[in-house]
Protein backbone atom coordinates (compact mmCIF):
# COMPACT_ATOMS: atom_id res chain seq x y z
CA UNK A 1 113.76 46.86 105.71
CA UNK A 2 116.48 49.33 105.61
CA UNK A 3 118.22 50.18 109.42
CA UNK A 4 118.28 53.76 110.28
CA UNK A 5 122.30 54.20 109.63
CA UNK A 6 121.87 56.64 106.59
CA UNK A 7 119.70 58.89 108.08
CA UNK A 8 121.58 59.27 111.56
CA UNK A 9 124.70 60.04 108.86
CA UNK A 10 122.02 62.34 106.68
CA UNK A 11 120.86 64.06 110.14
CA UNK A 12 124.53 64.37 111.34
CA UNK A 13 125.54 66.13 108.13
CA UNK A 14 122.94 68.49 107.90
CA UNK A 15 123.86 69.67 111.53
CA UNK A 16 127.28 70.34 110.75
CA UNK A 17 126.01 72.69 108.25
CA UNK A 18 123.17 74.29 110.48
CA UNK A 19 126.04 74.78 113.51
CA UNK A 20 128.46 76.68 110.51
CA UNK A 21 125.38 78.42 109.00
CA UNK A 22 123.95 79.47 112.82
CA UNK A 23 127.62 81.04 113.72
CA UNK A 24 127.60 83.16 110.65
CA UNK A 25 124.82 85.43 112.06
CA UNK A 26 126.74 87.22 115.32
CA UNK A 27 128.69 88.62 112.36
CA UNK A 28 126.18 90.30 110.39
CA UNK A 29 125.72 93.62 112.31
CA UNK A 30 122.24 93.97 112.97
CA UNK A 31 120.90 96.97 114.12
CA UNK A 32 118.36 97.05 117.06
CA UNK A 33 114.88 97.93 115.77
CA UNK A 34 111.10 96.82 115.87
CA UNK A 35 111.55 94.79 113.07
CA UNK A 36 114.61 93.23 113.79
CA UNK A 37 113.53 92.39 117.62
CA UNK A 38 110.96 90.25 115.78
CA UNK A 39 112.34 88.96 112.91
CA UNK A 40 115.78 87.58 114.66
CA UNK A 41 114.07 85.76 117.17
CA UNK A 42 111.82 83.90 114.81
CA UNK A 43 114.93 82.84 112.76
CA UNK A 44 116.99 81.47 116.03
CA UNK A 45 113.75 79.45 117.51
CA UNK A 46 113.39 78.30 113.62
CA UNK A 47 116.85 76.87 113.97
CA UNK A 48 116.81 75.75 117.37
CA UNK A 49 113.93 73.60 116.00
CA UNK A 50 115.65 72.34 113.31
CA UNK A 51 118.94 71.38 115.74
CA UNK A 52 116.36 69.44 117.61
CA UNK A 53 114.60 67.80 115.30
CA UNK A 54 118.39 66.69 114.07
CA UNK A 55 119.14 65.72 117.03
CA UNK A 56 116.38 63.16 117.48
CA UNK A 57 116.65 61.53 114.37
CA UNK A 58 120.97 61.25 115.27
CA UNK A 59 120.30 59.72 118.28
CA UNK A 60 116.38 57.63 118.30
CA UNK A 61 115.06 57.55 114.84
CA UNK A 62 113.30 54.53 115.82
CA UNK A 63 111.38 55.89 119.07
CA UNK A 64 110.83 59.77 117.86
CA UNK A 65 110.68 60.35 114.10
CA UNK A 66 106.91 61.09 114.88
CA UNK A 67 107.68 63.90 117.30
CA UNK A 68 110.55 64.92 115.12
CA UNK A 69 108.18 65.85 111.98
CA UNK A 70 105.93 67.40 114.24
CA UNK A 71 108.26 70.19 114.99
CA UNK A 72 109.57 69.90 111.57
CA UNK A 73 105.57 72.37 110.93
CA UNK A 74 106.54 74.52 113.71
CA UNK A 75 110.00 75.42 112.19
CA UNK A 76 108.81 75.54 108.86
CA UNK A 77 106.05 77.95 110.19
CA UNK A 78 108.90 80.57 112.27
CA UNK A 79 111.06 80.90 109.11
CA UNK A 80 108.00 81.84 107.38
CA UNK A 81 106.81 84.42 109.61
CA UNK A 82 110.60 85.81 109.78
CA UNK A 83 110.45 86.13 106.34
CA UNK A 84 107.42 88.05 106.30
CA UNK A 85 107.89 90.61 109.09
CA UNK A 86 111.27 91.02 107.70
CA UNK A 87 110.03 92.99 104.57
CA UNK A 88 106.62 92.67 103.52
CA UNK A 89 104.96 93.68 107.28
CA UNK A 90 104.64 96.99 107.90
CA UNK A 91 105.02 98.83 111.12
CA UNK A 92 101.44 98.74 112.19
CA UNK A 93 101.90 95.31 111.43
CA UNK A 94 104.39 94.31 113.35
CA UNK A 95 103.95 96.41 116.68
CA UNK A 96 100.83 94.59 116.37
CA UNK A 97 102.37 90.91 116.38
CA UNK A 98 105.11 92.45 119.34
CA UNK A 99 101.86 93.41 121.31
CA UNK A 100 99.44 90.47 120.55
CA UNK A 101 100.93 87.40 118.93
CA UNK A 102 98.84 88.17 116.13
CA UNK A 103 99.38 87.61 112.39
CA UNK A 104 97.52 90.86 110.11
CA UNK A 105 94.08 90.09 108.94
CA UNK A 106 93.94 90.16 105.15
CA UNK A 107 90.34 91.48 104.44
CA UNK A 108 88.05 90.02 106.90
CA UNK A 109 89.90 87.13 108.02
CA UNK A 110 93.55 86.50 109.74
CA UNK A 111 96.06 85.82 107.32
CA UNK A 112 97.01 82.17 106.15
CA UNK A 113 100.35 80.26 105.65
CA UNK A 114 100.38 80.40 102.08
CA UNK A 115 99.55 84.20 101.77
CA UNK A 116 102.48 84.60 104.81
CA UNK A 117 104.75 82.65 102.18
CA UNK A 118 104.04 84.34 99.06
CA UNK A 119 104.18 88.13 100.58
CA UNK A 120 107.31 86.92 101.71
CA UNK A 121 108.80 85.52 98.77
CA UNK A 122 107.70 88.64 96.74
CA UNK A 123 109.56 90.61 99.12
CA UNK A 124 112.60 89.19 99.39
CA UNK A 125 112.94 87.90 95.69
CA UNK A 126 112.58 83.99 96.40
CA UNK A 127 111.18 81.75 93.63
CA UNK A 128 107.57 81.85 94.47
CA UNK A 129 105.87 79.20 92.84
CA UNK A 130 108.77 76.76 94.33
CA UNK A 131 107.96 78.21 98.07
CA UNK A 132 104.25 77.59 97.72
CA UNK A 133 104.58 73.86 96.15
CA UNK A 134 107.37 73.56 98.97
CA UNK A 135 104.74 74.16 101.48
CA UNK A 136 101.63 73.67 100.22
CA UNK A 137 103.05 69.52 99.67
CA UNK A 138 104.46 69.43 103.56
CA UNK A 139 102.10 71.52 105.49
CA UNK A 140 99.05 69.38 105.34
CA UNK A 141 100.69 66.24 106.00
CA UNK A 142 102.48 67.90 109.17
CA UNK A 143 99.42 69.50 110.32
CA UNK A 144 97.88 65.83 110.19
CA UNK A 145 100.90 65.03 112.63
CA UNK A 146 100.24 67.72 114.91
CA UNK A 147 96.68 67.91 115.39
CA UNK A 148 96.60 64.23 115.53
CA UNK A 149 94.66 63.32 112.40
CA UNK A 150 94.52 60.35 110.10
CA UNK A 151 98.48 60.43 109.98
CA UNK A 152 98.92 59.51 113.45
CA UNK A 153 96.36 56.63 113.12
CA UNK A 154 98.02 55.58 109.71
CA UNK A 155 101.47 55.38 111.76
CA UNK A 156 100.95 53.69 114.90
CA UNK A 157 98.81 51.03 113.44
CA UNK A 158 100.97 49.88 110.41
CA UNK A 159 102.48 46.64 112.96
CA UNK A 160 100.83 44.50 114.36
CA UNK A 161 102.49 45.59 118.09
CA UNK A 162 101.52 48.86 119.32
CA UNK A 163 104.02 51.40 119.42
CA UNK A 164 105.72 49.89 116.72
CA UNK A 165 106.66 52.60 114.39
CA UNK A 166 109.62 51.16 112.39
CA UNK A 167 109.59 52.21 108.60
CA UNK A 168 111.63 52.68 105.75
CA UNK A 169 114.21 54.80 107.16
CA UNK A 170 115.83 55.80 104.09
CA UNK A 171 112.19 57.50 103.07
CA UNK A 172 113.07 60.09 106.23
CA UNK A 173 115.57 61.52 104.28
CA UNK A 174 114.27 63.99 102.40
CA UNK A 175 112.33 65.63 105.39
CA UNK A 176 116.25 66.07 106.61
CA UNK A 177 117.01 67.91 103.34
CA UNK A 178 113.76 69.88 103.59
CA UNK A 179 114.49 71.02 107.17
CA UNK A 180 117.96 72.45 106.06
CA UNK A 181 116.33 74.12 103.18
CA UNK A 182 114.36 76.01 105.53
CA UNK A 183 117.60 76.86 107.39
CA UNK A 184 118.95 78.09 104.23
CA UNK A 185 116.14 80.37 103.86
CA UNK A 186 116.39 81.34 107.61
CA UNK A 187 119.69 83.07 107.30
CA UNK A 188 118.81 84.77 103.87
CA UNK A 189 115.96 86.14 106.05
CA UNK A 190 118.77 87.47 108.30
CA UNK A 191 121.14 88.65 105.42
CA UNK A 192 118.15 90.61 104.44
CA UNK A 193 118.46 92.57 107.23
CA UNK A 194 121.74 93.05 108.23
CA UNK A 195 123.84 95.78 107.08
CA UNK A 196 126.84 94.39 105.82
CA UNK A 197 127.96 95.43 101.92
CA UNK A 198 127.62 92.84 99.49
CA UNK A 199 131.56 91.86 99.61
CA UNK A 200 131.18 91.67 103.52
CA UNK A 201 128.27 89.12 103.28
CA UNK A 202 129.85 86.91 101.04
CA UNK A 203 132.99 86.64 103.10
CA UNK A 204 130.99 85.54 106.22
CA UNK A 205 128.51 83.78 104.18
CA UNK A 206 130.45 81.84 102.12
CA UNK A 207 131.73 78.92 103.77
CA UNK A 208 128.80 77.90 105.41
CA UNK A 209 126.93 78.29 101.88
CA UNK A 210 129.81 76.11 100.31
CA UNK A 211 129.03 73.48 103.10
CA UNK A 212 125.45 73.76 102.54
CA UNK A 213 126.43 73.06 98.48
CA UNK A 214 128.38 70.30 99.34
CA UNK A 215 125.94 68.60 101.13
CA UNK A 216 123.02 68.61 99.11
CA UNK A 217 125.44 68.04 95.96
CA UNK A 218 126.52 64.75 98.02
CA UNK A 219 122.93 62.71 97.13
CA UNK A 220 123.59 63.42 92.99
């Protein structure tokens, strides 16, 4: 069984690239409103999450991968609701959220993750269909891990000692890449809003979506 030294280095990479892409966003010039007093805070808690969840799998892969998957659902679920509330909510919509914590009802019943994601990629001109699969493949398995469901049991009875949840480290990996994906989306949430000309953006933007490039271009 592989040890866990490629996916501290995976995990330590991807936070280099989450610190460069975080800076960029004192720089972008938002202007107080409603919609940005939601939206921004959703995208910082999404990547304090995701600084975390790095941060756990640099420094005790072996004792907290569990936990760090767990919040891997939560920041997977704020860049989500960013997205949405930064263009497809309206007003109504999100005074009512501000007031309430509550997501919009669609028809009779609250709205769900997947309709959150698809308003939101329809709005801000994502691929769609690769949103959905995106979350549609990670969300039940996480919300098996957070609700404790069959997961949890599947996990911490694999060895024969208790507590013993050593596995194929290496298979981790890809949950790393998928967190930073969801950073990547967190600060195009942010560009959306931010009122900086297209030159201006790219200046700030671009070295931290170079770094972002580089990384994921690194596992070819």
């Amino acid at each position: 069984m592989s040890d866990s030294t490629n996916l501290r280095q995976r995990a330590s990479g991807a936070l280099k690239v989450l610190h460069q892409t975080r800076n960029t966003l004192t720089d972008m010039g938002h202007v107080s409103s409603e919609r940005t007093a939601t939206v921004l805070p959703l995208v910082l808690a999404s990547m304090d999450t995701a600084e975390a969840i790095f941060a756990l799998l640099i420094n005790q892969p072996e004792k907290s991968w569990v936990a760090a998957l767990i919040m891997q659902r939560a920041q997977m679920e704020y860049v989500l609701r960013a997205a949405f509330f930064a263009k497809a909510a309206n007003e109504k919509e999100i005074m009512r959220f501000r007031r309430k914590g509550k997501m919009p009802n669609r028809g009779k019943n609250q709205i769900y993750v997947a309709d959150v994601a698809k308003e939101a990629a329809q709005h801000l001109g994502w691929d769609e269909e690769r949103l959905l699969r995106t979350v549609k493949s990670h969300y039940k398995d996480l919300s098996g891990l957070v609700h404790g469901g069959k997961e949890v049991l599947a996990i911490y009875t694999q060895h024969d000692a208790w507590g013993d949840i050593t596995i194929e480290w290496d298979e981790l990996t890809h949950a790393v890449d998928n967190i930073l994906v969801f950073v990547q989306l967190a600060i195009g949430v942010a560009m959306s809003l931010s009122p900086l000309d297209a030159e201006a953006m790219d200046r700030l933007i671009r070295p931290s979506y170079e770094a972002a490039h580089a990384y994921f271009g690194s596992t070819e």
